[in-house]
Each structure stands twice: as structure tokens, then as C-alpha cells.
C-alpha atoms as a PDB file:
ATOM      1  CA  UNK A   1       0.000   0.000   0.000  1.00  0.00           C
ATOM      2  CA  UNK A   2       2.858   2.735   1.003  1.00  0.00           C
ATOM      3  CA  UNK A   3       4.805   1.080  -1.929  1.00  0.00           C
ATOM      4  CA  UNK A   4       2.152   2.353  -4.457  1.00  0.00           C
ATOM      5  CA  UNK A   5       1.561   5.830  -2.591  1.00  0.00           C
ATOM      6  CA  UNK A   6       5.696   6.312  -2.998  1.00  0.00           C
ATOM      7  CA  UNK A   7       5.125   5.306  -6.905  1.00  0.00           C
ATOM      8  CA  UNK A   8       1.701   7.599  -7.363  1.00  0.00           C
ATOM      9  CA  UNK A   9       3.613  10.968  -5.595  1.00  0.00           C
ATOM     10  CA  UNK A  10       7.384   9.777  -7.814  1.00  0.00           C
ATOM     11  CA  UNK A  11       4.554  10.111 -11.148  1.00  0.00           C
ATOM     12  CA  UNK A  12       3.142  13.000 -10.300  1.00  0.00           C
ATOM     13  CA  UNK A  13       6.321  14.865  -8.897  1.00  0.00           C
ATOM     14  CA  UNK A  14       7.809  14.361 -12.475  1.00  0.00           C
ATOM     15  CA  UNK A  15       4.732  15.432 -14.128  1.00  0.00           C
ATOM     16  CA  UNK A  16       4.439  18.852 -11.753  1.00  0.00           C
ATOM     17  CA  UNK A  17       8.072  19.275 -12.760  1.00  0.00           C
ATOM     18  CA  UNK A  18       7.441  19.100 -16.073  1.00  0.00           C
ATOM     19  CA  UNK A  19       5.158  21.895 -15.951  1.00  0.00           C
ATOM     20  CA  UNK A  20       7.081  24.112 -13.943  1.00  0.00           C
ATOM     21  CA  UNK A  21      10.006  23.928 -16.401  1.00  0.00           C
ATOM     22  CA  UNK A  22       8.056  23.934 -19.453  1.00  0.00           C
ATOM     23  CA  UNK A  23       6.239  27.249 -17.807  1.00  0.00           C
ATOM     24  CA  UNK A  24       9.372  28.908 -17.173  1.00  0.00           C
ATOM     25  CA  UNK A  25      10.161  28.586 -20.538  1.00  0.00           C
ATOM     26  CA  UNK A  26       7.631  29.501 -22.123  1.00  0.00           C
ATOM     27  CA  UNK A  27       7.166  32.667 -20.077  1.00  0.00           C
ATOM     28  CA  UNK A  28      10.291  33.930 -20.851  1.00  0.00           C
ATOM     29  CA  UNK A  29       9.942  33.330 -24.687  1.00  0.00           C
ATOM     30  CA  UNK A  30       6.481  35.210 -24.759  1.00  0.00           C
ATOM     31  CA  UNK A  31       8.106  37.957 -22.635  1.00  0.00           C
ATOM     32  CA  UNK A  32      10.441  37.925 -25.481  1.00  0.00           C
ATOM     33  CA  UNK A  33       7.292  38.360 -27.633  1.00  0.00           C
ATOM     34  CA  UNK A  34       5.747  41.345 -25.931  1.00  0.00           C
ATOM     35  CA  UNK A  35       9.138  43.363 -25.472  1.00  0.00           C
ATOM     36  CA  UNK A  36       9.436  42.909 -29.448  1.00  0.00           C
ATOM     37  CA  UNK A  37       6.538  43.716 -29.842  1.00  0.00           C
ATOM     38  CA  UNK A  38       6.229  46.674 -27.580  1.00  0.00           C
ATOM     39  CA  UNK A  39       9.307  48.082 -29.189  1.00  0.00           C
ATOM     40  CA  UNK A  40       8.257  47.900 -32.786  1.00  0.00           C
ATOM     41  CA  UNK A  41       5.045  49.925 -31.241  1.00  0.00           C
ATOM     42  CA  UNK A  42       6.552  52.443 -28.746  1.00  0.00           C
ATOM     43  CA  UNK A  43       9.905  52.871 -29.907  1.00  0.00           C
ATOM     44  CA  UNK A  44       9.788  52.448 -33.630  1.00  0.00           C
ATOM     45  CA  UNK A  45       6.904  53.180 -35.248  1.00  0.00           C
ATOM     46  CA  UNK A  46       5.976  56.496 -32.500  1.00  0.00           C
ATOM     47  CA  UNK A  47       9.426  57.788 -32.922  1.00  0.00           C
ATOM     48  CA  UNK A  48       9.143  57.285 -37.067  1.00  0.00           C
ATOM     49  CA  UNK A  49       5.532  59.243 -36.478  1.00  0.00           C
ATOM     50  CA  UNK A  50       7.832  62.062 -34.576  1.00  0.00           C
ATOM     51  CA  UNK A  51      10.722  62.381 -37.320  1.00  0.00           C
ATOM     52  CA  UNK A  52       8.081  62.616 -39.886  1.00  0.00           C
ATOM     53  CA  UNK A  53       6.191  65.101 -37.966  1.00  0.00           C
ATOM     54  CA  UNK A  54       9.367  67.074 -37.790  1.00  0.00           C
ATOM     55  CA  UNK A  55       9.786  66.433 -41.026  1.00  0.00           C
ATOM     56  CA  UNK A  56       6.941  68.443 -42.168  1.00  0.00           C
ATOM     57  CA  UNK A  57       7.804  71.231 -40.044  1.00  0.00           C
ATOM     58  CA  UNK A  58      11.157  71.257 -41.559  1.00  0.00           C
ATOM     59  CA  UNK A  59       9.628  71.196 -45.371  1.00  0.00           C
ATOM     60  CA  UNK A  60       7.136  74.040 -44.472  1.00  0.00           C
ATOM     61  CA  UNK A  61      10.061  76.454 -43.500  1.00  0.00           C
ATOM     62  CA  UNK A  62      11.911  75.065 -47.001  1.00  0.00           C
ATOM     63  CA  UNK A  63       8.981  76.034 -48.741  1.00  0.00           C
ATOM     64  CA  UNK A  64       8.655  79.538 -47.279  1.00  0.00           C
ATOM     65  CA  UNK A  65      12.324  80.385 -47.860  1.00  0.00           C
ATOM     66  CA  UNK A  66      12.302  78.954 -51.037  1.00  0.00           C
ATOM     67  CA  UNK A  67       8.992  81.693 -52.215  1.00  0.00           C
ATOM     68  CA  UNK A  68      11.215  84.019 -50.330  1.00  0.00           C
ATOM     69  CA  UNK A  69       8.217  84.847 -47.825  1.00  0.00           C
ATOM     70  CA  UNK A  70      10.092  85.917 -45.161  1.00  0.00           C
ATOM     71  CA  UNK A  71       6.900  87.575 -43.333  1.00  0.00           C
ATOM     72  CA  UNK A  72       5.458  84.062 -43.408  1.00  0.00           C
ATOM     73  CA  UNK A  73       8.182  82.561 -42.341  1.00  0.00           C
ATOM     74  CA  UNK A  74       9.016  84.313 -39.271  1.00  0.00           C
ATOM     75  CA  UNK A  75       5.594  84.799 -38.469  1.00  0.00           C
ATOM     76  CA  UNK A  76       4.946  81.031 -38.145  1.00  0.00           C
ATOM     77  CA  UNK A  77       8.750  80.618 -36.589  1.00  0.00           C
ATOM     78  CA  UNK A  78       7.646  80.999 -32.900  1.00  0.00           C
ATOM     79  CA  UNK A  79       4.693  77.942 -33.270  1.00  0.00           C
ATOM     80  CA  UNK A  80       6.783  76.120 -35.402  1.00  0.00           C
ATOM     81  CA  UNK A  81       9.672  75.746 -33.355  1.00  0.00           C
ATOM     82  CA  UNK A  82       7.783  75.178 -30.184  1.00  0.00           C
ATOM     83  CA  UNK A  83       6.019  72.095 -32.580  1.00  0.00           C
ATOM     84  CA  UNK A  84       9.441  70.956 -32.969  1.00  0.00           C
ATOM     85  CA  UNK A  85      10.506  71.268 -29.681  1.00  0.00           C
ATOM     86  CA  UNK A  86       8.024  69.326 -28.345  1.00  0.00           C
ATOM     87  CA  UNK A  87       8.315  66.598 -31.341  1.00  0.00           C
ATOM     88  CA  UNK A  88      12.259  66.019 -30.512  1.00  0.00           C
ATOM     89  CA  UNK A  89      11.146  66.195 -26.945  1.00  0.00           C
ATOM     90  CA  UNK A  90       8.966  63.300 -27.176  1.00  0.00           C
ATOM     91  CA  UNK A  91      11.288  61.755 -29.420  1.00  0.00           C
ATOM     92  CA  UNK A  92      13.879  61.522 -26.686  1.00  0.00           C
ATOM     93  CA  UNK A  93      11.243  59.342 -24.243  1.00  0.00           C
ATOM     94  CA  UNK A  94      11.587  56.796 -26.844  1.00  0.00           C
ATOM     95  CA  UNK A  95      14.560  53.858 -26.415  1.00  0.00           C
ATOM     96  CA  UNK A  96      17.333  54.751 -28.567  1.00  0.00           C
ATOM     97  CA  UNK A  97      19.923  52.724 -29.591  1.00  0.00           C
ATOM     98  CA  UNK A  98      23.583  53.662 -29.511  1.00  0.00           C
ATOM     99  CA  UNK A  99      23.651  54.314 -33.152  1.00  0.00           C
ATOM    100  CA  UNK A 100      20.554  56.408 -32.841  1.00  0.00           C
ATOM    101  CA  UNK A 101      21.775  58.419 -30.133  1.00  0.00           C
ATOM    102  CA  UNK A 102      24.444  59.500 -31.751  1.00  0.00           C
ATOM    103  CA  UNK A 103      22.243  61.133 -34.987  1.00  0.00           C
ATOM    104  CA  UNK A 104      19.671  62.151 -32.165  1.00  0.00           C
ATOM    105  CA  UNK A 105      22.442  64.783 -30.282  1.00  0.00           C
ATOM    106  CA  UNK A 106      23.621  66.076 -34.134  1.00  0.00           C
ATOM    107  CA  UNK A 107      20.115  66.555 -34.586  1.00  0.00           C
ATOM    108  CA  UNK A 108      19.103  68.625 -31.779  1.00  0.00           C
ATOM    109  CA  UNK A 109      22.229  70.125 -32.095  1.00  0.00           C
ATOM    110  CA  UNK A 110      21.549  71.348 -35.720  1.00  0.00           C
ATOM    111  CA  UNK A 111      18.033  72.366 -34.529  1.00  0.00           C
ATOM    112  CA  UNK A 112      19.101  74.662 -31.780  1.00  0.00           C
ATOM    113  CA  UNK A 113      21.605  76.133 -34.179  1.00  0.00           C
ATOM    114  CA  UNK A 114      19.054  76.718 -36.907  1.00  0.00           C
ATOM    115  CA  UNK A 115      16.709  78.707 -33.953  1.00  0.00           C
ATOM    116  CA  UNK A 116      19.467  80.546 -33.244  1.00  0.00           C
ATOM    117  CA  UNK A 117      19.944  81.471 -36.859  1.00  0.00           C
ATOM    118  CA  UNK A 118      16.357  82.347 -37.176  1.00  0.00           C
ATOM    119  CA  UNK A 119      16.649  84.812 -34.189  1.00  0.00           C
ATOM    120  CA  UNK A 120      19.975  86.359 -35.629  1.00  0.00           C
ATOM    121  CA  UNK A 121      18.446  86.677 -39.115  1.00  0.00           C
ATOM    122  CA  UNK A 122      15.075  88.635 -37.855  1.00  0.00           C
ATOM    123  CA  UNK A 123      17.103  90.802 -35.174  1.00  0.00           C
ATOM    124  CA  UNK A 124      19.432  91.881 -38.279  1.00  0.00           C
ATOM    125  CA  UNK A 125      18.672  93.901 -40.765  1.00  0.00           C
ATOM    126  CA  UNK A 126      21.395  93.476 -42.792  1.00  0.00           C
ATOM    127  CA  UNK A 127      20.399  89.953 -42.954  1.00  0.00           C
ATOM    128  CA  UNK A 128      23.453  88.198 -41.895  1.00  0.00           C
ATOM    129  CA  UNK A 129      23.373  85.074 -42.001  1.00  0.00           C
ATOM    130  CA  UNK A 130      21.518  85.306 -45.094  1.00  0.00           C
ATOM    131  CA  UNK A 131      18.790  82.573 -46.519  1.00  0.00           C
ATOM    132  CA  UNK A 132      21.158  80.252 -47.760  1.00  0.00           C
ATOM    133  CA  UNK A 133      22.523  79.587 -44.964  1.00  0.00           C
ATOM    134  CA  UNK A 134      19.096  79.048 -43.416  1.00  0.00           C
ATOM    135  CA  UNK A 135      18.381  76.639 -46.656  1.00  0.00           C
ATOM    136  CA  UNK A 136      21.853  75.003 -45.660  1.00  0.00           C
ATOM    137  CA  UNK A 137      20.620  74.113 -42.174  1.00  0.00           C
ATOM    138  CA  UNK A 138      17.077  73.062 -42.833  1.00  0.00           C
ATOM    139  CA  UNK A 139      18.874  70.679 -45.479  1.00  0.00           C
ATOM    140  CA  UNK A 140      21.458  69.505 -42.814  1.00  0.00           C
ATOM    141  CA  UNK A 141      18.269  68.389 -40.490  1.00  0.00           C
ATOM    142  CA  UNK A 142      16.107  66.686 -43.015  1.00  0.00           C
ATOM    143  CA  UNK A 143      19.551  64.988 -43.695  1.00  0.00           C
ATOM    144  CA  UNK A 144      19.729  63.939 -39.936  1.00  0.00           C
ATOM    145  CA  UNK A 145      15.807  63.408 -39.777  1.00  0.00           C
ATOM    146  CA  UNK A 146      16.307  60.647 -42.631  1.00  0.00           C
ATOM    147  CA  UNK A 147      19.109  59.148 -40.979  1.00  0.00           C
ATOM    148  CA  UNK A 148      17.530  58.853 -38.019  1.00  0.00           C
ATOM    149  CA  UNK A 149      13.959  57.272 -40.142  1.00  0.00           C
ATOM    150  CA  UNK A 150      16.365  54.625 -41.674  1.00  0.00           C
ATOM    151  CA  UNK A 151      17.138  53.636 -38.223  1.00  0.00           C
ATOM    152  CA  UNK A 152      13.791  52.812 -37.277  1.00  0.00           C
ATOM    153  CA  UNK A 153      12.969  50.903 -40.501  1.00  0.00           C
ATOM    154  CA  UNK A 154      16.428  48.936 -39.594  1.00  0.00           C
ATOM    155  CA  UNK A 155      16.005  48.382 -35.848  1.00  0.00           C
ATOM    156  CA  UNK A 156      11.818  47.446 -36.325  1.00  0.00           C
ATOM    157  CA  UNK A 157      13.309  44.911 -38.593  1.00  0.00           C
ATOM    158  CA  UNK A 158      15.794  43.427 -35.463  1.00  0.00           C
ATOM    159  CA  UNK A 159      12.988  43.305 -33.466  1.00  0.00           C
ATOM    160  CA  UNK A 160      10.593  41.291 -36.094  1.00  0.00           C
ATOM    161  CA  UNK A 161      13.353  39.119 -35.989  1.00  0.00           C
ATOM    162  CA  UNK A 162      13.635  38.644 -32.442  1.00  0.00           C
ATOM    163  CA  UNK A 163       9.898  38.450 -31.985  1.00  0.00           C
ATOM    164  CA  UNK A 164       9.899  35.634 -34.894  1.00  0.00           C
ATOM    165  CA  UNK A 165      13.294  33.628 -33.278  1.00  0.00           C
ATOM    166  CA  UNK A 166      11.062  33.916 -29.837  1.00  0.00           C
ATOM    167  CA  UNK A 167       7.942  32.117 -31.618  1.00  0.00           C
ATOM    168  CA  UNK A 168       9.709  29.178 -33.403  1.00  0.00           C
ATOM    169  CA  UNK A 169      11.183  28.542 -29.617  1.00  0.00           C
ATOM    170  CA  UNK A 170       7.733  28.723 -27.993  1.00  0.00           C
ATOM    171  CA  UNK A 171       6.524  25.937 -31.587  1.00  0.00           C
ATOM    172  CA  UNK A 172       9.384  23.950 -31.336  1.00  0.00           C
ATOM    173  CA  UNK A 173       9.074  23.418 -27.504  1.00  0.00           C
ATOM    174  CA  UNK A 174       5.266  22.772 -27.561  1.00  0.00           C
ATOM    175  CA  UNK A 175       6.137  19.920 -30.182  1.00  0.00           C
ATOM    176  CA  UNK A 176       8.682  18.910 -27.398  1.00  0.00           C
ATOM    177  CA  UNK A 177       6.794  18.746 -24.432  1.00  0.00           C
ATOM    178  CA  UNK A 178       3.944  16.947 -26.092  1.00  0.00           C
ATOM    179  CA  UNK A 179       6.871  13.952 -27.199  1.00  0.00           C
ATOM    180  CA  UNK A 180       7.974  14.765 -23.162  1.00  0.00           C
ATOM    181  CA  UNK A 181       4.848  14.348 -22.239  1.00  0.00           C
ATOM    182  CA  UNK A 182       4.285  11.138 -23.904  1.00  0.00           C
ATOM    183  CA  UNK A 183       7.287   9.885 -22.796  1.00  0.00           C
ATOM    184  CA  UNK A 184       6.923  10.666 -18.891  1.00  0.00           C
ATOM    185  CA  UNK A 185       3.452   9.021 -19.161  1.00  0.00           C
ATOM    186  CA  UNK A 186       5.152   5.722 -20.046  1.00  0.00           C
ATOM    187  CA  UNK A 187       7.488   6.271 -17.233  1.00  0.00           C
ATOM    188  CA  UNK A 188       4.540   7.171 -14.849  1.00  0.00           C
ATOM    189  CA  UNK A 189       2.869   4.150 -16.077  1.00  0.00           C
ATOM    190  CA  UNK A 190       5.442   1.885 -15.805  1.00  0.00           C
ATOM    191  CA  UNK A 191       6.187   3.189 -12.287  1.00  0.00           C
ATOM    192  CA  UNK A 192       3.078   3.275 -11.125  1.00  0.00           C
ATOM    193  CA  UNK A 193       1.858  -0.681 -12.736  1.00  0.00           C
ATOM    194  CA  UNK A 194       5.363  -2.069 -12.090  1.00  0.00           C
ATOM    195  CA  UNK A 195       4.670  -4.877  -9.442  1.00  0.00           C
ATOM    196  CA  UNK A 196       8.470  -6.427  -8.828  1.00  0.00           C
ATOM    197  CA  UNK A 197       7.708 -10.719  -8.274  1.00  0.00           C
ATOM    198  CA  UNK A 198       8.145 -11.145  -4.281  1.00  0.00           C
ATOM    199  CA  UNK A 199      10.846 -14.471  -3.924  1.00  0.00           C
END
């Protein structure tokens, strides 16, 4: 009677830590998932909605200096910049990689520098620095803004490929545990029906 009890709690000890294990993995791999996918949400495709926001900004003030409507131009500066200001801002609450860092400072660098160009040029009326040199650092940004752009197409690809690595794991261990499964059934069988001949 004991002898069977001892074989019933052996079966289902292996069984429980079967599950356990198999549980451990499988919440780390959709963990996996949901960070990848998270990212390619949050971090990729909200930042690529703030550089093209930025973007347009950018291409307005292009367009004005280009129809040489400086009246326009500096009339919208003061809303415009504060647009942009609060588009890099929100850009910076996204994860950046190294890479992306990097492009990030040259860009708010070059932005800050094009403000203070903007101030310079409507304080001066011998206007020094000139347009061109406004043209020169609007093109410098967009330059910057697609850089940065071609790093979120790049990295949302990395993290596709995580996420996609992290569901063949989760597919190739469910076909495992079921052959795991099976097997540790036999062994609980056998365990539990083996009845050794007394002498």
C-alpha cells in the first residue's frame, strides 16, 4: 500500500516538474514576444511618427524660404519651433539605440543652431546670415531626420526578428513537451503498474 503511494507521488512529482520547467520557458519566450513587440510599437513606429512630424515642419520652413516669404516665415517661426521642440522632446522618451543616439544629439544640435539662426536673421537687418545659410541648415536636419527614419525601418526589422526567433522557440518546444509528455506518461505508467515478483 505505502509502496504504491511512494510510486503515485514519484509520477506525479515528475509530471508537476514538467510543468514548472516547461512554464518557465515559455514565459520567458512570450516575454520575449511582448518586449518585441512593444518596441516595434513604442519605440519604432511612434518615434518614425515624430521624425516625420518634424519632417513636415522642416519642409514648411523650405517652402517659405524657397517663395522668399520671409513675413510668413518668421511669423509662423515661434509655433513652429515650439512644434518641434516638443516633437524632438517626445522623441527623446523613446529607447534609442547607440547608433541612434548618436544622430539624435547632431540633430538637436543642428536644430538649436538653426533657432538661433532664425533669431539672428530677424534681429538683423542686414540679414546676416543670409537665406542660404538658413536653406543650408534646414537641409542639414532633413539629412539627420532621414538618418535617423532609416534607423527605425532597420532596428523594427531586429525586433521582427527577435519576436519571430522567440515564436519558433515557444513551436518547437510545444512539439517537445507533447513527445515529453508522452514519454513521462510511459514512465509514470510503468512506475506506477510495475509490481516487482516477491521471492
Amino acid at each position: 500500500m505505502i509502496g504504491n503511494k511512494i510510486k503515485w507521488s514519484v509520477g506525479l512529482i515528475l509530471v508537476i516538474l514538467l510543468i514548472v520547467a516547461t512554464n518557465f520557458i515559455d514565459r520567458n519566450n512570450f516575454q520575449r514576444i511582448q518586449d518585441s513587440v512593444y518596441s516595434i510599437y513604442e519605440d519604432r513606429l511612434i518615434a518614425k511618427d515624430y521624425i516625420f512630424d518634424i519632417q513636415l515642419q522642416i519642409h514648411e520652413k523650405e517652402l517659405l524660404l524657397a517663395d522668399k516669404n520671409d513675413s510668413i516665415y518668421f511669423s509662423k517661426r515661434s509655433v513652429g519651433n515650439k512644434e518641434i521642440a516638443n516633437l524632438i522632446d517626445g522623441f527623446s522618451n523613446t529607447t534609442l539605440i547607440r547608433e541612434e543616439k548618436r544622430v539624435f544629439a547632431n540633430l538637436k544640435e543642428e536644430v538649436d543652431a538653426l533657432f538661433k539662426m532664425e533669431a539672428t536673421y530677424l534681429n538683423n537687418s542686414n540679414k546676416t546670415p543670409d537665406a542660404s545659410s538658413l536653406k543650408s541648415q534646414l537641409n542639414t536636419i532633413s539629412n539627420s531626420l532621414s538618418d535617423l527614419s532609416d534607423i527605425q525601418i532597420a532596428e523594427g526589422k531586429r525586433q521582427m526578428q527577435v519576436g519571430k526567433k522567440a515564436i519558433e522557440s515557444v513551436e518547437l518546444l510545444t512539439q517537445l513537451e507533447i513527445w515529453i509528455m508522452v514519454v513521462l506518461g510511459i514512465i509514470v505508467q510503468f512506475i506506477i503498474l510495475y509490481n516487482p515478483k516477491k521471492d
